[in-house]
Protein backbone atom coordinates (compact mmCIF):
# COMPACT_ATOMS: atom_id res chain seq x y z
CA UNK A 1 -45.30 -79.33 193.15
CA UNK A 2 -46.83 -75.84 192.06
CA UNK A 3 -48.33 -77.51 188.98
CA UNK A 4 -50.16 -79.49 190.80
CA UNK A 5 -51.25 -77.00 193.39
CA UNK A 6 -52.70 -75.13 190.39
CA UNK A 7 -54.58 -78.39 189.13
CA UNK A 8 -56.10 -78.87 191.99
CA UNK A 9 -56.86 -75.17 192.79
CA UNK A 10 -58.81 -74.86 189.51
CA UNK A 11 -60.14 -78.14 189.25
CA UNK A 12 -61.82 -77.27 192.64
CA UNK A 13 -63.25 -73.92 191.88
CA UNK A 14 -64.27 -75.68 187.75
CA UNK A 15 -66.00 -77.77 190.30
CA UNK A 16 -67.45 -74.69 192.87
CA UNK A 17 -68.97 -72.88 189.77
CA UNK A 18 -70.42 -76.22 187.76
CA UNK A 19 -72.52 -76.78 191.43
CA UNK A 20 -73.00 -72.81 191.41
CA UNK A 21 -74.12 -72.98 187.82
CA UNK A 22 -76.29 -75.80 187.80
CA UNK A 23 -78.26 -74.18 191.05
CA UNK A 24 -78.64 -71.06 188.66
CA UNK A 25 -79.81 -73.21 185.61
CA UNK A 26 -82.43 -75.12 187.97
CA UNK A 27 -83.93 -71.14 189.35
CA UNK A 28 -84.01 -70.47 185.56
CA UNK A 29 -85.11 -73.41 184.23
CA UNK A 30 -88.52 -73.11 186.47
CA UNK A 31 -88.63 -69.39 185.72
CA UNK A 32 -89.25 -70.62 181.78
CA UNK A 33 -85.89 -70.10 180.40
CA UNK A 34 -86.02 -73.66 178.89
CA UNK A 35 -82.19 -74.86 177.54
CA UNK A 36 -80.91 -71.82 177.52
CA UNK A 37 -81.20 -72.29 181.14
CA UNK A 38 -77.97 -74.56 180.84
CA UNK A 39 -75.96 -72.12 179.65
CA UNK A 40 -75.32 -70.94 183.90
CA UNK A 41 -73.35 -74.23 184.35
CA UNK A 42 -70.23 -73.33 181.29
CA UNK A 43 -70.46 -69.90 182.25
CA UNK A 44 -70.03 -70.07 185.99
CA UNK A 45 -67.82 -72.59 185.91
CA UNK A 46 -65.32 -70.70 183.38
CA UNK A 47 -66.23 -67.32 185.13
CA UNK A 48 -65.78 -68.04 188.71
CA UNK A 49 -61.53 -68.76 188.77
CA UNK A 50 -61.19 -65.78 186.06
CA UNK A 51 -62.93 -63.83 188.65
CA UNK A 52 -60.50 -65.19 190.94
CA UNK A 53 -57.98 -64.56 189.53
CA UNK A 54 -59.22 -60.91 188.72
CA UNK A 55 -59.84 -59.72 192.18
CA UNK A 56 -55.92 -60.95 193.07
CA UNK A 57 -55.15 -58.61 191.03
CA UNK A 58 -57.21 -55.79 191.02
CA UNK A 59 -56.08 -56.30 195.18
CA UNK A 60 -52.54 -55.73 194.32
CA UNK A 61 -52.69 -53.10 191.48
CA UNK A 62 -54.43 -50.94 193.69
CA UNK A 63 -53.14 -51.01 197.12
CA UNK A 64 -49.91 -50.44 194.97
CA UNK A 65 -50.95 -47.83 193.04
CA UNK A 66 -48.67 -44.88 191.67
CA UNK A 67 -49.37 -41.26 191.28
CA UNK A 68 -49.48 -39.99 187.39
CA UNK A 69 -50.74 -42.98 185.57
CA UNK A 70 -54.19 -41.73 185.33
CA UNK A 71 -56.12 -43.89 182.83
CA UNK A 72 -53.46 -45.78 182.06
CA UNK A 73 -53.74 -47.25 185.18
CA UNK A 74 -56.86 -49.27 183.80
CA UNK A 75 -54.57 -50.80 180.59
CA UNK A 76 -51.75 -51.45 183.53
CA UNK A 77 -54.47 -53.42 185.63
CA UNK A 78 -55.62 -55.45 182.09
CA UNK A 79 -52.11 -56.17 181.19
CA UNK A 80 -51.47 -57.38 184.38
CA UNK A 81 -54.39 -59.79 184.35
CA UNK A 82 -53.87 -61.09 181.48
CA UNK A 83 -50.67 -61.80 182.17
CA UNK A 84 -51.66 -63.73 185.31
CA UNK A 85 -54.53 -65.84 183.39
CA UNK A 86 -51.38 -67.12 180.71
CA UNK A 87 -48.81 -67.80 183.63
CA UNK A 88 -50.83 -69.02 186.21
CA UNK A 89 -53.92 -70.63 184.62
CA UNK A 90 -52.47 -71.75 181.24
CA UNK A 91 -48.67 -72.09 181.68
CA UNK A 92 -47.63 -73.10 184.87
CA UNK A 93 -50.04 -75.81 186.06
CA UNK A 94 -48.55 -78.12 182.52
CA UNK A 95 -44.89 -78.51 183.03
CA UNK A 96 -42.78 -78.90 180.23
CA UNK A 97 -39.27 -79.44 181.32
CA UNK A 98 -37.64 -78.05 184.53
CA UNK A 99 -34.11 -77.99 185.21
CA UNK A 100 -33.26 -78.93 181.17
CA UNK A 101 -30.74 -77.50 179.07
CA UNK A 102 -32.13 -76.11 175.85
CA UNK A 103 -29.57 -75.23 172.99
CA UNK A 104 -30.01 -73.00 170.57
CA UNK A 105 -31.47 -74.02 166.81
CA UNK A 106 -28.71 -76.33 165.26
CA UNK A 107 -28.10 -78.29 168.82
CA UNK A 108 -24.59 -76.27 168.80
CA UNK A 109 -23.55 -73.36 171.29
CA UNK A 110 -23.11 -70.40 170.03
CA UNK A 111 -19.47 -69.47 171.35
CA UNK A 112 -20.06 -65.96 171.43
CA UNK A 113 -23.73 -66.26 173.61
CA UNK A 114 -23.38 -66.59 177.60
CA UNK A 115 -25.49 -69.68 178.40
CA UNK A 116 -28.29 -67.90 180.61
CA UNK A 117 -29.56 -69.75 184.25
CA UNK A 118 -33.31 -68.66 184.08
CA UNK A 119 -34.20 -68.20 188.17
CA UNK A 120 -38.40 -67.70 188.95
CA UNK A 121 -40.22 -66.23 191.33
CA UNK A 122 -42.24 -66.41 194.38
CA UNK A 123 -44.99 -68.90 193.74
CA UNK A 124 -43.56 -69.51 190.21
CA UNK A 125 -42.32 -72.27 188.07
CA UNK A 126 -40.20 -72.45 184.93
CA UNK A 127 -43.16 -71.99 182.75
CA UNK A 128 -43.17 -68.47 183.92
CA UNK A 129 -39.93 -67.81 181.95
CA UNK A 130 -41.38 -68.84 178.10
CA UNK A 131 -41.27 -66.08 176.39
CA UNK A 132 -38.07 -64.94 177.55
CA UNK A 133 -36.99 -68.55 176.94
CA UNK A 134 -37.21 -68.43 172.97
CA UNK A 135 -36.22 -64.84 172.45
CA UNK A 136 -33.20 -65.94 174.85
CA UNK A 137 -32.86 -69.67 172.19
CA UNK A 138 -33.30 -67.59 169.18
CA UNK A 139 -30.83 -64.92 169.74
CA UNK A 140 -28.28 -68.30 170.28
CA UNK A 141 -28.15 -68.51 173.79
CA UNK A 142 -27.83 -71.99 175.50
CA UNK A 143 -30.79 -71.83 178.44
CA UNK A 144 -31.70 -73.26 181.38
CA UNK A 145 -34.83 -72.49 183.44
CA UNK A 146 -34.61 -74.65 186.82
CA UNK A 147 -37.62 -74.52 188.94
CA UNK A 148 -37.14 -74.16 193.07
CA UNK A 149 -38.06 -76.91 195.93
CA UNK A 150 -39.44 -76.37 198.22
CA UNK A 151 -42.07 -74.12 197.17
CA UNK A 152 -42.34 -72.67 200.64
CA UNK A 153 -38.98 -73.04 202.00
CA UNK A 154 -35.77 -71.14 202.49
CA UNK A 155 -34.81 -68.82 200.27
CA UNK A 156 -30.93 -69.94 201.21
CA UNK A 157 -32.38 -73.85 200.45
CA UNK A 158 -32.67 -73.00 196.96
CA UNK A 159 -28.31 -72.21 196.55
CA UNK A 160 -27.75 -75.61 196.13
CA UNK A 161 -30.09 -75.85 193.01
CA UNK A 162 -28.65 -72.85 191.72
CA UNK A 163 -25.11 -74.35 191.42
CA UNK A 164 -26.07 -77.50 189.87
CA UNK A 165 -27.51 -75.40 187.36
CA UNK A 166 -24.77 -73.64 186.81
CA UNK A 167 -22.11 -76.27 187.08
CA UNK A 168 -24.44 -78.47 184.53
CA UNK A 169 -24.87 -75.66 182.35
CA UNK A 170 -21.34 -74.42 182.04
CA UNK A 171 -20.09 -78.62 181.49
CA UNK A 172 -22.71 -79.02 178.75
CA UNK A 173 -21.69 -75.50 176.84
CA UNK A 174 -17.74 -75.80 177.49
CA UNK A 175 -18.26 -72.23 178.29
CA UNK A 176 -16.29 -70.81 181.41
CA UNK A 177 -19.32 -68.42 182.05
CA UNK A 178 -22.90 -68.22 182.81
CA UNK A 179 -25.30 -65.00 183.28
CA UNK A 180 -28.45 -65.40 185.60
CA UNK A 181 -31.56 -63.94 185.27
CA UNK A 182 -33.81 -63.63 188.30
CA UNK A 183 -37.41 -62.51 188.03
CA UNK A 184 -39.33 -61.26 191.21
CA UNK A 185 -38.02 -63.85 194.44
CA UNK A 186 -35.48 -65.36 192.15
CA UNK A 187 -33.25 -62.89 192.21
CA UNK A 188 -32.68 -62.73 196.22
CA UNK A 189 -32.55 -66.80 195.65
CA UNK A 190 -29.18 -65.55 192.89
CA UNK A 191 -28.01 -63.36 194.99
CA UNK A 192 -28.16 -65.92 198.44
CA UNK A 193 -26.38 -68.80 195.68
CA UNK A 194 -23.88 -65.88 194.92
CA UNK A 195 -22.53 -64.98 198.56
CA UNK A 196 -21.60 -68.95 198.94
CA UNK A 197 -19.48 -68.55 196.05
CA UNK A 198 -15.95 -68.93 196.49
CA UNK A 199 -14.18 -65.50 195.63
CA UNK A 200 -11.98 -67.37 193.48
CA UNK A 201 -14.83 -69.16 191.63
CA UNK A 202 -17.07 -65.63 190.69
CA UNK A 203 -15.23 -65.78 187.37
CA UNK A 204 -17.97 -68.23 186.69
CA UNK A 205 -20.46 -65.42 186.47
CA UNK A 206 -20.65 -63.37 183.75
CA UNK A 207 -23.57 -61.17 184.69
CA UNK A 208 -26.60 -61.22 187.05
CA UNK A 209 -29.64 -59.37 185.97
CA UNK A 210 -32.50 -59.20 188.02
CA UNK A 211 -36.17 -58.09 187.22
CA UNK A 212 -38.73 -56.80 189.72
CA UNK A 213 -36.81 -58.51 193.03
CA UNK A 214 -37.87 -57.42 196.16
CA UNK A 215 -34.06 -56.19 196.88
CA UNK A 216 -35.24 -54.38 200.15
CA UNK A 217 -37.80 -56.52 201.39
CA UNK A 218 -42.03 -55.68 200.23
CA UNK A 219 -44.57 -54.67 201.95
CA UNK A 220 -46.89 -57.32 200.51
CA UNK A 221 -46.06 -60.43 201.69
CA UNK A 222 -46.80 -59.24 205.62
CA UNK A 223 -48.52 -62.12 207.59
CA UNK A 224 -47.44 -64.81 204.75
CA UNK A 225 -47.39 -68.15 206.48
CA UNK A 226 -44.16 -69.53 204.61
CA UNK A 227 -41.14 -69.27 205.12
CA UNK A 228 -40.08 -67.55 202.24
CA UNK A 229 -42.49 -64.66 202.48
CA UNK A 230 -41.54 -63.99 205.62
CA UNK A 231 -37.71 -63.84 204.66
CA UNK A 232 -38.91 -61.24 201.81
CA UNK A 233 -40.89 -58.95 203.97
CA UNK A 234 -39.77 -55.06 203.83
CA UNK A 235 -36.76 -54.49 205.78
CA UNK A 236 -36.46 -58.21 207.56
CA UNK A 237 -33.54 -59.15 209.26
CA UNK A 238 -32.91 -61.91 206.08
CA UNK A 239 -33.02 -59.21 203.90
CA UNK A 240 -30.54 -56.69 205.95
CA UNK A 241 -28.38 -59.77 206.65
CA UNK A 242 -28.43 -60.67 202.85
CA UNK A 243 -26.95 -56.73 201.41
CA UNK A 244 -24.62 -56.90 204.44
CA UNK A 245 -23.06 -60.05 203.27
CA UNK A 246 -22.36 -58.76 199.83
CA UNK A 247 -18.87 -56.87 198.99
CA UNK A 248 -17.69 -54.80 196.10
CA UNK A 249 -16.43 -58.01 193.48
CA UNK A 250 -20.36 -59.44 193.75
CA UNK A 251 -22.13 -56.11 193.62
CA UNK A 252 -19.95 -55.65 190.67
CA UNK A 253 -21.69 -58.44 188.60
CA UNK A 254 -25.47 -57.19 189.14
CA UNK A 255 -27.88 -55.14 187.31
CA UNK A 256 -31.07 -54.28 188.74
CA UNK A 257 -34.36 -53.43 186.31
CA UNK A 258 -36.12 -51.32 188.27
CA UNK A 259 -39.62 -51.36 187.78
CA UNK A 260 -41.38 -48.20 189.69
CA UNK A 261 -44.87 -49.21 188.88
CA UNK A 262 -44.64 -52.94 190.40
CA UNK A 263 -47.66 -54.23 192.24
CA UNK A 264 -45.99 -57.07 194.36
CA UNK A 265 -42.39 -54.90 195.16
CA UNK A 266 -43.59 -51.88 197.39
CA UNK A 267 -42.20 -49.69 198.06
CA UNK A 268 -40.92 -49.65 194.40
CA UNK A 269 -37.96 -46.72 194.24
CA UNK A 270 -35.98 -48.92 197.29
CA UNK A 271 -35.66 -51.87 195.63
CA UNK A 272 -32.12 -51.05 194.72
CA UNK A 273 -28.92 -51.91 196.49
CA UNK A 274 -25.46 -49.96 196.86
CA UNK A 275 -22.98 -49.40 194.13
CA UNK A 276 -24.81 -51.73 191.50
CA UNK A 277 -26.35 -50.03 188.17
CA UNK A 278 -29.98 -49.28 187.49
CA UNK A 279 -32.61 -49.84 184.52
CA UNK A 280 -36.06 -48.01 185.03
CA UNK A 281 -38.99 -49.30 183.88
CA UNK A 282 -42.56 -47.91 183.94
CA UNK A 283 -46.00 -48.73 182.83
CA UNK A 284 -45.37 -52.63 183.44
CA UNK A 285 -46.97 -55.06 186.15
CA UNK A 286 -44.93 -57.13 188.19
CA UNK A 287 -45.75 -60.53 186.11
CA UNK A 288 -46.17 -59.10 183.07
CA UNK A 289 -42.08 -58.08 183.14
CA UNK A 290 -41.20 -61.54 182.04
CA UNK A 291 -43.45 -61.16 178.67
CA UNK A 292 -43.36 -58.04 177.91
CA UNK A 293 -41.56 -57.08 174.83
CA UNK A 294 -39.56 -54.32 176.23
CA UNK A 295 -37.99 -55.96 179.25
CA UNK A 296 -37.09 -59.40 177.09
CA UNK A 297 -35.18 -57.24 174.47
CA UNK A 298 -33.35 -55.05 177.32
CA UNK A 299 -32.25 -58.63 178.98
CA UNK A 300 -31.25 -60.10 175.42
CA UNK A 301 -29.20 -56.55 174.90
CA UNK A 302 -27.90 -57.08 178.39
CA UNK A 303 -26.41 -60.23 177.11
CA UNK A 304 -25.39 -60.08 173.65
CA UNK A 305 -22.66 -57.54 175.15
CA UNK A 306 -20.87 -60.43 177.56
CA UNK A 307 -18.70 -63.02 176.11
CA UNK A 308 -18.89 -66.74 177.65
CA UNK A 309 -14.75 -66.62 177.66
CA UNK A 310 -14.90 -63.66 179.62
CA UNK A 311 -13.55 -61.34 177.46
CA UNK A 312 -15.32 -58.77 175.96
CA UNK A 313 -16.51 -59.20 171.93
């Protein structure tokens, strides 16, 4: 469904700018420009969704802002975009494969990689999780990156997705454990699958690592129309409801990266949760976590260390 939101979305404002441009190339073309004149109706028509696209961002990098970053700040913001332009503009609207296993090279599990349940975000699809993806396949790891229906639903609607994965996963491999990786909203959705689970069944889980979740709610979504968003706002009774539910065994299996200049979780430092450990990050946007170099290689470190028997290598 979010694929072909995004079509639609930027087939509409290709559209806007060609109409935009071609007003532009008609004011120039009587002012004597002659072809060159024609050049308004590429440009505005490229420029107007990467201006888009821009001001999201620029919206959320500073209203989130950070003391101490100084110029920095400005390479954060660019990062950021460009991150945004590959996910949202070139990634996600062309679906590969959702919800399909991918072994690793030699169509063989590895029997000493955790197969790895890939969870998005908010406003996300699978596409959002390629890069982590290969470095995830290379390193041997069977993965699976599901995507969530409804887009705008539940938060608790999306549990049932999450243990298909992990029941198909875990019958494909042979393995008796899978680790989960949530980015952003995905890993409330993990942790909402997780407090269904049977105490007698969390030997399933190996590990649950999540990146940039919203653990306490964020400040950002206030006034969203869906459902969702309203679930994730700051403090909301879903969210107080959700760490309340938890005990000791489940907090056990997390690990939270922290990432204390996010633009989407604010406030940042609170996004943590009782008696589970604690990864810092800084100098990193909230979308760029799943590409950037530094977080994939902490998640593939995080996982070479678990064993899909359970035991320890």
């Amino acid at each position: 469904m979010l694929a072909l939101l995004l079509r639609g979305l930027y087939l509409f404002q290709l559209i806007t700018g060609a109409l935009l441009g071609t007003y532009l190339a008609v004011l120039s073309a009587r002012q004597g420009a002659g072809a060159l004149a024609l050049l308004w109706v590429p440009l505005v028509a490229v420029s107007l969704p990467l201006a888009t696209q821009f001001l999201v961002i620029l919206t959320s990098m500073w209203l989130s802002r950070t003391p101490g970053l100084g110029r920095r700040w400005w390479g954060l913001l660019w990062r950021e975009f460009t991150s945004a332009v590959r996910i949202f503009m070139l990634r996600q609207p062309w679906p590969r494969q959702p919800n399909a296993i991918l072994l690793p090279p030699g169509d063989a599990p590895r029997r000493d990689r955790v197969p790895v349940v890939l969870v998005h975000g908010y406003v996300c699809n699978h596409r959002v999780w390629d890069a982590m993806t290969q470095a995830l396949h290379q390193a041997g790891h069977p993965v699976l990156a599901l995507d969530l229906e409804p887009l705008f639903g539940s938060i608790d609607d999306y549990a049932p997705r999450i243990e298909d994965a992990v029941t198909r996963l875990l019958a494909h491999t042979g393995a008796s454990q899978v680790a989960l990786v949530g980015h952003s909203m995905g890993g409330l959705a993990i942790r909402a699958w997780l407090r269904r689970v049977p105490a007698d069944q969390l030997k399933r889980v190996a590990r649950i690592i999540t990146l940039g979740s919203p653990h306490q709610g964020t400040r950002v979504t206030r006034g969203a129309p869906t459902q969702n968003g309203q679930q994730m706002l700051f403090q909301s009774d879903w969210v107080q409801a959700l760490g309340h539910s938890e005990d000791a065994p489940r907090r056990a299996l997390m690990h939270i990266a922290l990432n204390l200049n996010d633009n989407i979780c604010i406030p940042q430092r609170q996004q943590v949760l009782p008696g589970v450990p604690v990864t810092e990050f800084r100098g990193i946007g909230h979308l760029e976590m799943c590409l950037n170099p530094r977080v994939i290689d902490w998640t593939r470190q995080q996982l070479a260390s678990l064993s899909p028997t359970g035991d320890q290598p």
